[in-house]
Protein backbone atom coordinates (compact mmCIF):
# COMPACT_ATOMS: atom_id res chain seq x y z
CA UNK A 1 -5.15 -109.17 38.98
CA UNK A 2 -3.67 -107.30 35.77
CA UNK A 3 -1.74 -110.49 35.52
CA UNK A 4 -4.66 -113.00 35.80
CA UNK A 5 -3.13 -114.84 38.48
CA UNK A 6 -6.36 -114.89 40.53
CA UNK A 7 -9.96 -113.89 39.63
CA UNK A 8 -10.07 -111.01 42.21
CA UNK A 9 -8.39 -109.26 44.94
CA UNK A 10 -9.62 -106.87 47.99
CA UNK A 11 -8.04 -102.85 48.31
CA UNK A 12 -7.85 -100.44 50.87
CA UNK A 13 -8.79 -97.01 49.42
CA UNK A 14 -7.93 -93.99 51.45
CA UNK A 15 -6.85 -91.70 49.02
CA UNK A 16 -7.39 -93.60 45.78
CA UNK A 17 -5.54 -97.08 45.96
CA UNK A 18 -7.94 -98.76 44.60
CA UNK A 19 -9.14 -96.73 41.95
CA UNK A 20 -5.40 -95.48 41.04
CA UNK A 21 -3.76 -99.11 40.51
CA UNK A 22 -6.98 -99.97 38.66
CA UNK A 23 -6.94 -97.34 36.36
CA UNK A 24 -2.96 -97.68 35.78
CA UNK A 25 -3.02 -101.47 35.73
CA UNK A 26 -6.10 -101.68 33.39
CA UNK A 27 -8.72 -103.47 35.24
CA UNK A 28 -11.84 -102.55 37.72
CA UNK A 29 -11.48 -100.94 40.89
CA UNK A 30 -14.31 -100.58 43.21
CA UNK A 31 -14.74 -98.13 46.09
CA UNK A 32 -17.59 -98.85 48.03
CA UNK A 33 -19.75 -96.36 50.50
CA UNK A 34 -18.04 -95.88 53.66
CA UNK A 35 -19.27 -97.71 56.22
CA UNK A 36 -20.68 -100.50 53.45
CA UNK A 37 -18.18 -102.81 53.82
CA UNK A 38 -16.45 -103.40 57.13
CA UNK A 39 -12.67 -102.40 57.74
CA UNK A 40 -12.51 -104.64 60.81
CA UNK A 41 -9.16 -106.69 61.02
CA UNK A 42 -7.71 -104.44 58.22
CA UNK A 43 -4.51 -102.37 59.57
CA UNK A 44 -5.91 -98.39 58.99
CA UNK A 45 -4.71 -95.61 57.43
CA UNK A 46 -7.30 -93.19 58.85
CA UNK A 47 -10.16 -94.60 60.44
CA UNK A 48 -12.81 -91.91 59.28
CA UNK A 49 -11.23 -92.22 55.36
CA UNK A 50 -10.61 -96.15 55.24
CA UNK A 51 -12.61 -97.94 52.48
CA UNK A 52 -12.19 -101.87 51.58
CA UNK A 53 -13.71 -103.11 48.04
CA UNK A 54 -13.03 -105.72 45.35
CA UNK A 55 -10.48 -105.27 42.30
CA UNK A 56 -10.94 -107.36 39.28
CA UNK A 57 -10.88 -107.88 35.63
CA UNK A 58 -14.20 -106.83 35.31
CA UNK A 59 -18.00 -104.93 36.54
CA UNK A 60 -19.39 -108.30 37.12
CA UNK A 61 -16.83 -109.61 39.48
CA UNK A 62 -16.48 -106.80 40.79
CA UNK A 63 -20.30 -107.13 41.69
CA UNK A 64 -20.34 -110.26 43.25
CA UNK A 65 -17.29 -110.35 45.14
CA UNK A 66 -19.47 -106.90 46.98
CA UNK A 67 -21.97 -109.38 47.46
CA UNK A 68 -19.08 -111.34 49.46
CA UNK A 69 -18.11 -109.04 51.51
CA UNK A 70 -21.14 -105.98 52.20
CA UNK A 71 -23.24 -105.89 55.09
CA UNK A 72 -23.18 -104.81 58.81
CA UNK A 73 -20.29 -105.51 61.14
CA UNK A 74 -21.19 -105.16 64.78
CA UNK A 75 -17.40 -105.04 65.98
CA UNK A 76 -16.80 -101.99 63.20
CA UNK A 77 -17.32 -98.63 64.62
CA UNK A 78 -17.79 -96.96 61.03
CA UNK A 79 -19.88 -99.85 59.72
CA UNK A 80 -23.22 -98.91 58.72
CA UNK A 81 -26.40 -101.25 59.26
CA UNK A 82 -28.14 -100.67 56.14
CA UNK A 83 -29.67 -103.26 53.57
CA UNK A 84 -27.89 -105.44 51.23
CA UNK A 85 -29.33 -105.40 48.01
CA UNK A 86 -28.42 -107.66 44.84
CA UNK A 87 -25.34 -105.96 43.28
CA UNK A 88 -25.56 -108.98 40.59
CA UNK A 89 -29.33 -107.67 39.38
CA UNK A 90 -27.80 -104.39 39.23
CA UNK A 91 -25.94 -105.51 36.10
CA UNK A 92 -28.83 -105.65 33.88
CA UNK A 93 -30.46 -102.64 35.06
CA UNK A 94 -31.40 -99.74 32.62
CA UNK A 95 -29.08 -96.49 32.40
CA UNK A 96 -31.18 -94.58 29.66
CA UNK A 97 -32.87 -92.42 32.14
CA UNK A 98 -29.93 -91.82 34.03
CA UNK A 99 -28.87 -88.33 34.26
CA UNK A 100 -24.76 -87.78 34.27
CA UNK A 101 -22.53 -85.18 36.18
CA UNK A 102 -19.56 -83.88 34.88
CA UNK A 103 -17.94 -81.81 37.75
CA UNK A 104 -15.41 -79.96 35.79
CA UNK A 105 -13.90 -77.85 38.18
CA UNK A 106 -10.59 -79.36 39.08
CA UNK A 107 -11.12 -82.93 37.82
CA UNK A 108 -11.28 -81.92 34.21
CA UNK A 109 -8.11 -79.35 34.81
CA UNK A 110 -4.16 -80.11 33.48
CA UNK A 111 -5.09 -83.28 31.66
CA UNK A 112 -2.44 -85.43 29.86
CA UNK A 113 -3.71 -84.60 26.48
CA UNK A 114 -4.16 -88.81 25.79
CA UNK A 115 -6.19 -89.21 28.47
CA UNK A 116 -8.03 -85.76 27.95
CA UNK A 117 -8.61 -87.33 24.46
CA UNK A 118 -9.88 -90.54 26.00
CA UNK A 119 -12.43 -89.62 28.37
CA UNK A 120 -13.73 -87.02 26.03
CA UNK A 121 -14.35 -89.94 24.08
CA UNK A 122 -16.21 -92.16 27.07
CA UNK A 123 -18.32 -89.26 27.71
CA UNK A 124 -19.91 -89.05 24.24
CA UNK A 125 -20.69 -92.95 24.44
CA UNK A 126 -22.15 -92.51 27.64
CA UNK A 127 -23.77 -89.35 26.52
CA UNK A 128 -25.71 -92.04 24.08
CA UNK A 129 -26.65 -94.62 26.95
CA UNK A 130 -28.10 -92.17 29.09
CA UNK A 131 -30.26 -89.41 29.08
CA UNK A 132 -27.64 -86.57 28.83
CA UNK A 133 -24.85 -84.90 31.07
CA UNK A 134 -25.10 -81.50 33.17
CA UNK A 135 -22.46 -79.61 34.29
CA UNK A 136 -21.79 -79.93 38.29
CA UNK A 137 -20.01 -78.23 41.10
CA UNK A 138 -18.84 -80.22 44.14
CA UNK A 139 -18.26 -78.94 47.77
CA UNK A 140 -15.14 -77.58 48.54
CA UNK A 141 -13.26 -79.44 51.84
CA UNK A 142 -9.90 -79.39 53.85
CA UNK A 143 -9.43 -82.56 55.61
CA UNK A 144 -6.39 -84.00 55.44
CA UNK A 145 -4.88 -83.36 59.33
CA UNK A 146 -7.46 -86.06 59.49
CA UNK A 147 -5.28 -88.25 58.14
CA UNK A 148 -2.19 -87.68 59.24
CA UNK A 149 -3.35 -87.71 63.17
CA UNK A 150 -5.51 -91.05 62.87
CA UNK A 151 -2.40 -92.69 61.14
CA UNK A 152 0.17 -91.07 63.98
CA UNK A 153 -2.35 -92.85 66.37
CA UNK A 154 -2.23 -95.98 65.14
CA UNK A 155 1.19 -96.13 64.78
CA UNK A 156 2.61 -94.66 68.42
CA UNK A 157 2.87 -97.58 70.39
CA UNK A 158 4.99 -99.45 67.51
CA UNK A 159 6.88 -96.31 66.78
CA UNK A 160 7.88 -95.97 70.19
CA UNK A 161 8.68 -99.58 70.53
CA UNK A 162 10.59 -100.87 67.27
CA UNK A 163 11.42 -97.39 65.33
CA UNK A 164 13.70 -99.51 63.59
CA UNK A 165 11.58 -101.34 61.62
CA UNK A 166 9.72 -98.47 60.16
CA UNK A 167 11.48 -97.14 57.23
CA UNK A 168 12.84 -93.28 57.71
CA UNK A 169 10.72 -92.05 55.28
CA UNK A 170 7.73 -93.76 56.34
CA UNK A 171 8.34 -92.85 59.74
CA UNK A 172 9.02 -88.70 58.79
CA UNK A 173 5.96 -88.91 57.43
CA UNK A 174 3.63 -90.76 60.23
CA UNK A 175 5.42 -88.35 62.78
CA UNK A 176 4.08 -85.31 61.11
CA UNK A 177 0.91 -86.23 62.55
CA UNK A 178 2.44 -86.04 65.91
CA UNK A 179 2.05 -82.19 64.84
CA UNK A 180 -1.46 -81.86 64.58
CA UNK A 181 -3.44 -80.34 67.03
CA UNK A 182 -6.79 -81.35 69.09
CA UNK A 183 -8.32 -77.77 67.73
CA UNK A 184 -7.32 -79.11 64.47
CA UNK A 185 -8.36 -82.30 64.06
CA UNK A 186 -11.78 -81.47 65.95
CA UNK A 187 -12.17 -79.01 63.02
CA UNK A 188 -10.87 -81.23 60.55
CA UNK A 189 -13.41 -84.14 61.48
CA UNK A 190 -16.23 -82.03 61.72
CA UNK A 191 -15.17 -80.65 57.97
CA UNK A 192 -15.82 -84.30 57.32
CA UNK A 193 -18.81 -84.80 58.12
CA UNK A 194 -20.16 -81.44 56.46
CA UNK A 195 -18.59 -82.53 53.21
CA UNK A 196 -20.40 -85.58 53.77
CA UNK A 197 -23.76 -84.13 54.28
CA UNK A 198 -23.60 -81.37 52.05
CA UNK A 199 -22.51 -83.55 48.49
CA UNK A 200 -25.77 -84.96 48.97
CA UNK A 201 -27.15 -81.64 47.23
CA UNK A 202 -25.43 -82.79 44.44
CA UNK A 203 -27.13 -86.00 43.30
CA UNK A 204 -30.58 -84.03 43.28
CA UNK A 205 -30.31 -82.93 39.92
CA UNK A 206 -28.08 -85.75 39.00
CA UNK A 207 -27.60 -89.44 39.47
CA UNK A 208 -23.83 -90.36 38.78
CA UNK A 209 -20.58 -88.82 38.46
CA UNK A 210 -18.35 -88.88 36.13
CA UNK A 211 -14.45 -87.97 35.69
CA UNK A 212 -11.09 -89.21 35.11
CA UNK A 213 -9.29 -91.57 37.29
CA UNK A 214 -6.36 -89.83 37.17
CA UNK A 215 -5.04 -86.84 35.52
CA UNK A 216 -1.74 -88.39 34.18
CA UNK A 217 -0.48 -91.72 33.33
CA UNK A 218 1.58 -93.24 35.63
CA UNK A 219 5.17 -92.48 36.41
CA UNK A 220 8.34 -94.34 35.84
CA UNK A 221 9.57 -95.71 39.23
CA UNK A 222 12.78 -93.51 37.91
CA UNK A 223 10.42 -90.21 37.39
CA UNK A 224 8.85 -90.81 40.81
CA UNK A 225 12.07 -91.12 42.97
CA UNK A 226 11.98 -88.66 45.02
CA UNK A 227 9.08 -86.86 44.13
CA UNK A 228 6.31 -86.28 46.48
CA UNK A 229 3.92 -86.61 43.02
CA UNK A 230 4.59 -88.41 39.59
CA UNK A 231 3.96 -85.12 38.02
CA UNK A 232 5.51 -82.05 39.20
CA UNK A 233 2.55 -79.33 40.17
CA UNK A 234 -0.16 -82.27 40.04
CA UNK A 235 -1.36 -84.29 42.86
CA UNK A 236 -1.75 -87.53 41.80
CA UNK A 237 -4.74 -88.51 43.94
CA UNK A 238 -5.93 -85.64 43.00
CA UNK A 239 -9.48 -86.88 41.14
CA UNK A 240 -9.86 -89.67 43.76
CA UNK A 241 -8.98 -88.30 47.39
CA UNK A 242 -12.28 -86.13 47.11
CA UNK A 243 -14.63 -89.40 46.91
CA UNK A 244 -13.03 -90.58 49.93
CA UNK A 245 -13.88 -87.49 52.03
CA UNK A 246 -17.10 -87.39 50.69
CA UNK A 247 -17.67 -91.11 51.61
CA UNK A 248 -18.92 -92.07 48.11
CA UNK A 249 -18.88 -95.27 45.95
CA UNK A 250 -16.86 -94.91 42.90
CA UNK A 251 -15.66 -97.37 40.31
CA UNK A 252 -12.46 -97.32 37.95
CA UNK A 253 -13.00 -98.74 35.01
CA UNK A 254 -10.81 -99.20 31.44
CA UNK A 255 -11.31 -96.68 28.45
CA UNK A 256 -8.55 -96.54 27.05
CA UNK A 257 -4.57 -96.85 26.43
CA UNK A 258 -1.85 -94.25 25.93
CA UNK A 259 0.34 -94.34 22.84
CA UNK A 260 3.00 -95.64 24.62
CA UNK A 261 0.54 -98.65 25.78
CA UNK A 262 -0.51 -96.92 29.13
CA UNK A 263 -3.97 -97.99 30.57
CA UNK A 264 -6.50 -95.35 31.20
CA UNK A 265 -9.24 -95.21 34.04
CA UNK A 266 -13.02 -93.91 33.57
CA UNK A 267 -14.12 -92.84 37.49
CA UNK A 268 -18.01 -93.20 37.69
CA UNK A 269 -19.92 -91.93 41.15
CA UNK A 270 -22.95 -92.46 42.90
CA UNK A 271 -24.77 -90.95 45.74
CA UNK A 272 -24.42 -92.89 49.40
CA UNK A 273 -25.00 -96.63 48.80
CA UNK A 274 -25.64 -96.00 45.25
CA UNK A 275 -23.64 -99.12 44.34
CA UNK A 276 -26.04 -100.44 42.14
CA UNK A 277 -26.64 -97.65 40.10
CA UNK A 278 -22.41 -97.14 39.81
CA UNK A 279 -22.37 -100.56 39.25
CA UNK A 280 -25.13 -100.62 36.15
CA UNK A 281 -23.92 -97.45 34.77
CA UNK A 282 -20.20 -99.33 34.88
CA UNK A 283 -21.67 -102.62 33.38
CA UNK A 284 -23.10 -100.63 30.22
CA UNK A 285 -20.21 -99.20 29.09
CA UNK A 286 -17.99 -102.01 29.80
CA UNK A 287 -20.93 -103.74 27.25
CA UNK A 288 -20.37 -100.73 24.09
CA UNK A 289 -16.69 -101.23 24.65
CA UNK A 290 -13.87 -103.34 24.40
CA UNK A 291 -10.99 -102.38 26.85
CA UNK A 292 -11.35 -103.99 29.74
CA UNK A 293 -10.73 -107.15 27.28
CA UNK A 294 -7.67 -105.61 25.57
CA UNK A 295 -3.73 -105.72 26.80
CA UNK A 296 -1.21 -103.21 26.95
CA UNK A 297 1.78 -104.15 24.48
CA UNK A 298 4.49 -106.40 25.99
CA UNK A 299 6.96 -103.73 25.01
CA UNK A 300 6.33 -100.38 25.98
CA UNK A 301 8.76 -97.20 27.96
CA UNK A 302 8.06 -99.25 31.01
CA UNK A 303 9.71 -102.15 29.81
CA UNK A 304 8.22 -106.17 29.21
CA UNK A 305 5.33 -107.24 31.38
CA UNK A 306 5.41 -103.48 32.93
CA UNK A 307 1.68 -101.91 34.14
């Protein structure tokens, strides 16, 4: 996509890989509702966490290839049988009334001072195209054994069979969910599903959310070798794992560049199926701004033709 050898591509998004390449790679990543788009044929991560959506070079594809590809799926246990509106009208949709969240607890925390600098910046534009930003709180939630015991699960019977094929890493890790409990996941899935319920709360004195993508810039494969996160004491999913649990759509788009030539993600959220608004919200920026038409500099620390 980064590349422009193709006009759009589909994601999983469990934890952020979506949102994360987007926002390191300098185009528009798209999360959609869970349940919106159906994860049916798509080998899983974590059933109750798995989201599919379209990555491209801008809002507007990103909105019609969702037209492609939402709707109900009878064969899809997690797919939801709700309406399919026009994601394309969406686009030229009003934003002035909209009323912003900035949920500063934790997503605003131990920026890289560039991107700190960068988003600061996107929130005063968007602070103009709306009508104003509010300081929000979002619900706390541990749910990861939910994870780690859905991806064990899927995995057994192959494990079991061909162990060889799985790398030893890989393999560590998928057995660690050999570890978890019934008690535990029980507890973990019904943490889910109060997460889910009670972020709702949020969006009634707000409509969208907005944050960073991520709280660094992304690692050197040499800096990451070997390290569980590209930045020692910061989780690198850390500002998109949370919209996973809480099942909501959330786009990734450009705002920016590091000095070093380094693309930088702005994360807008909706409420359930909010789509359109995430998407209009998305669209009007992308409009007052010129990144997602800009490219990183063919030399940078990451060497020619790096993202």
């Amino acid at each position: 996509m980064a590349a422009e050898l193709c006009y759009g591509a589909l994601g999983s998004d469990t934890g952020g890989s979506i949102r994360q390449p987007a926002a390191y790679c300098g185009i528009t990543g798209l999360k959609p509702t869970y349940g919106r788009v159906s994860t049916r044929g798509v080998i899983p991560l974590s059933w109750s966490m798995d989201h599919i959506g379209p990555m491209c070079r801008g809002v507007g594809d990103a909105a019609l290839l969702l037209q492609a590809i939402a709707g109900y799926d009878p064969l899809d246990t997690a797919s939801v049988d709700a309406p399919v509106p026009d994601y394309g009208q969406s686009l030229r949709a009003k934003v002035s009334a909209l009323r912003l969240g900035i949920p500063r607890s934790i997503f605003y925390e131990k920026l890289d001072p560039e991107i700190e600098a960068a988003i600061n910046r996107a929130i005063e534009l968007l602070r103009k195209l709306t009508a104003g930003l509010h300081d929000v709180h979002l619900p706390d939630y541990q749910i990861l054994p939910v994870i780690g015991a859905e991806a064990y699960t899927y995995h057994t019977h192959y494990m079991a069979k061909t162990p060889d094929l799985y790398q030893r890493e890989t393999r560590g890790r998928l057995e660690q969910g050999a570890k978890v409990t019934a008690e535990v996941y029980i507890q973990a899935r019904r943490e889910l599903d109060r997460a889910r319920r009670a972020v709702r709360e949020v969006f009634a004195g707000v409509d969208l959310l907005v944050t960073p993508t991520t709280p660094v810039p992304p690692a050197s494969i040499t800096e990451s070798t070997g390290i569980e996160a590209p930045r020692p004491g910061i989780f690198s999913l850390r500002n998109t794992l949370p919209f996973d649990v809480y099942g909501l759509p959330t786009i990734s788009v450009p705002c920016g560049f590091t000095s070093s030539g380094l693309p930088i993600g702005l994360q807008i959220s909706g409420p359930h199926f909010g789509e359109q608004r995430v998407l209009a919200l998305a669209h009007a920026y992308e409009q007052a701004t010129d990144w997602h038409t800009r490219r990183p500099a063919s030399q940078g620390r990451h060497g020619a033709g790096a993202s």
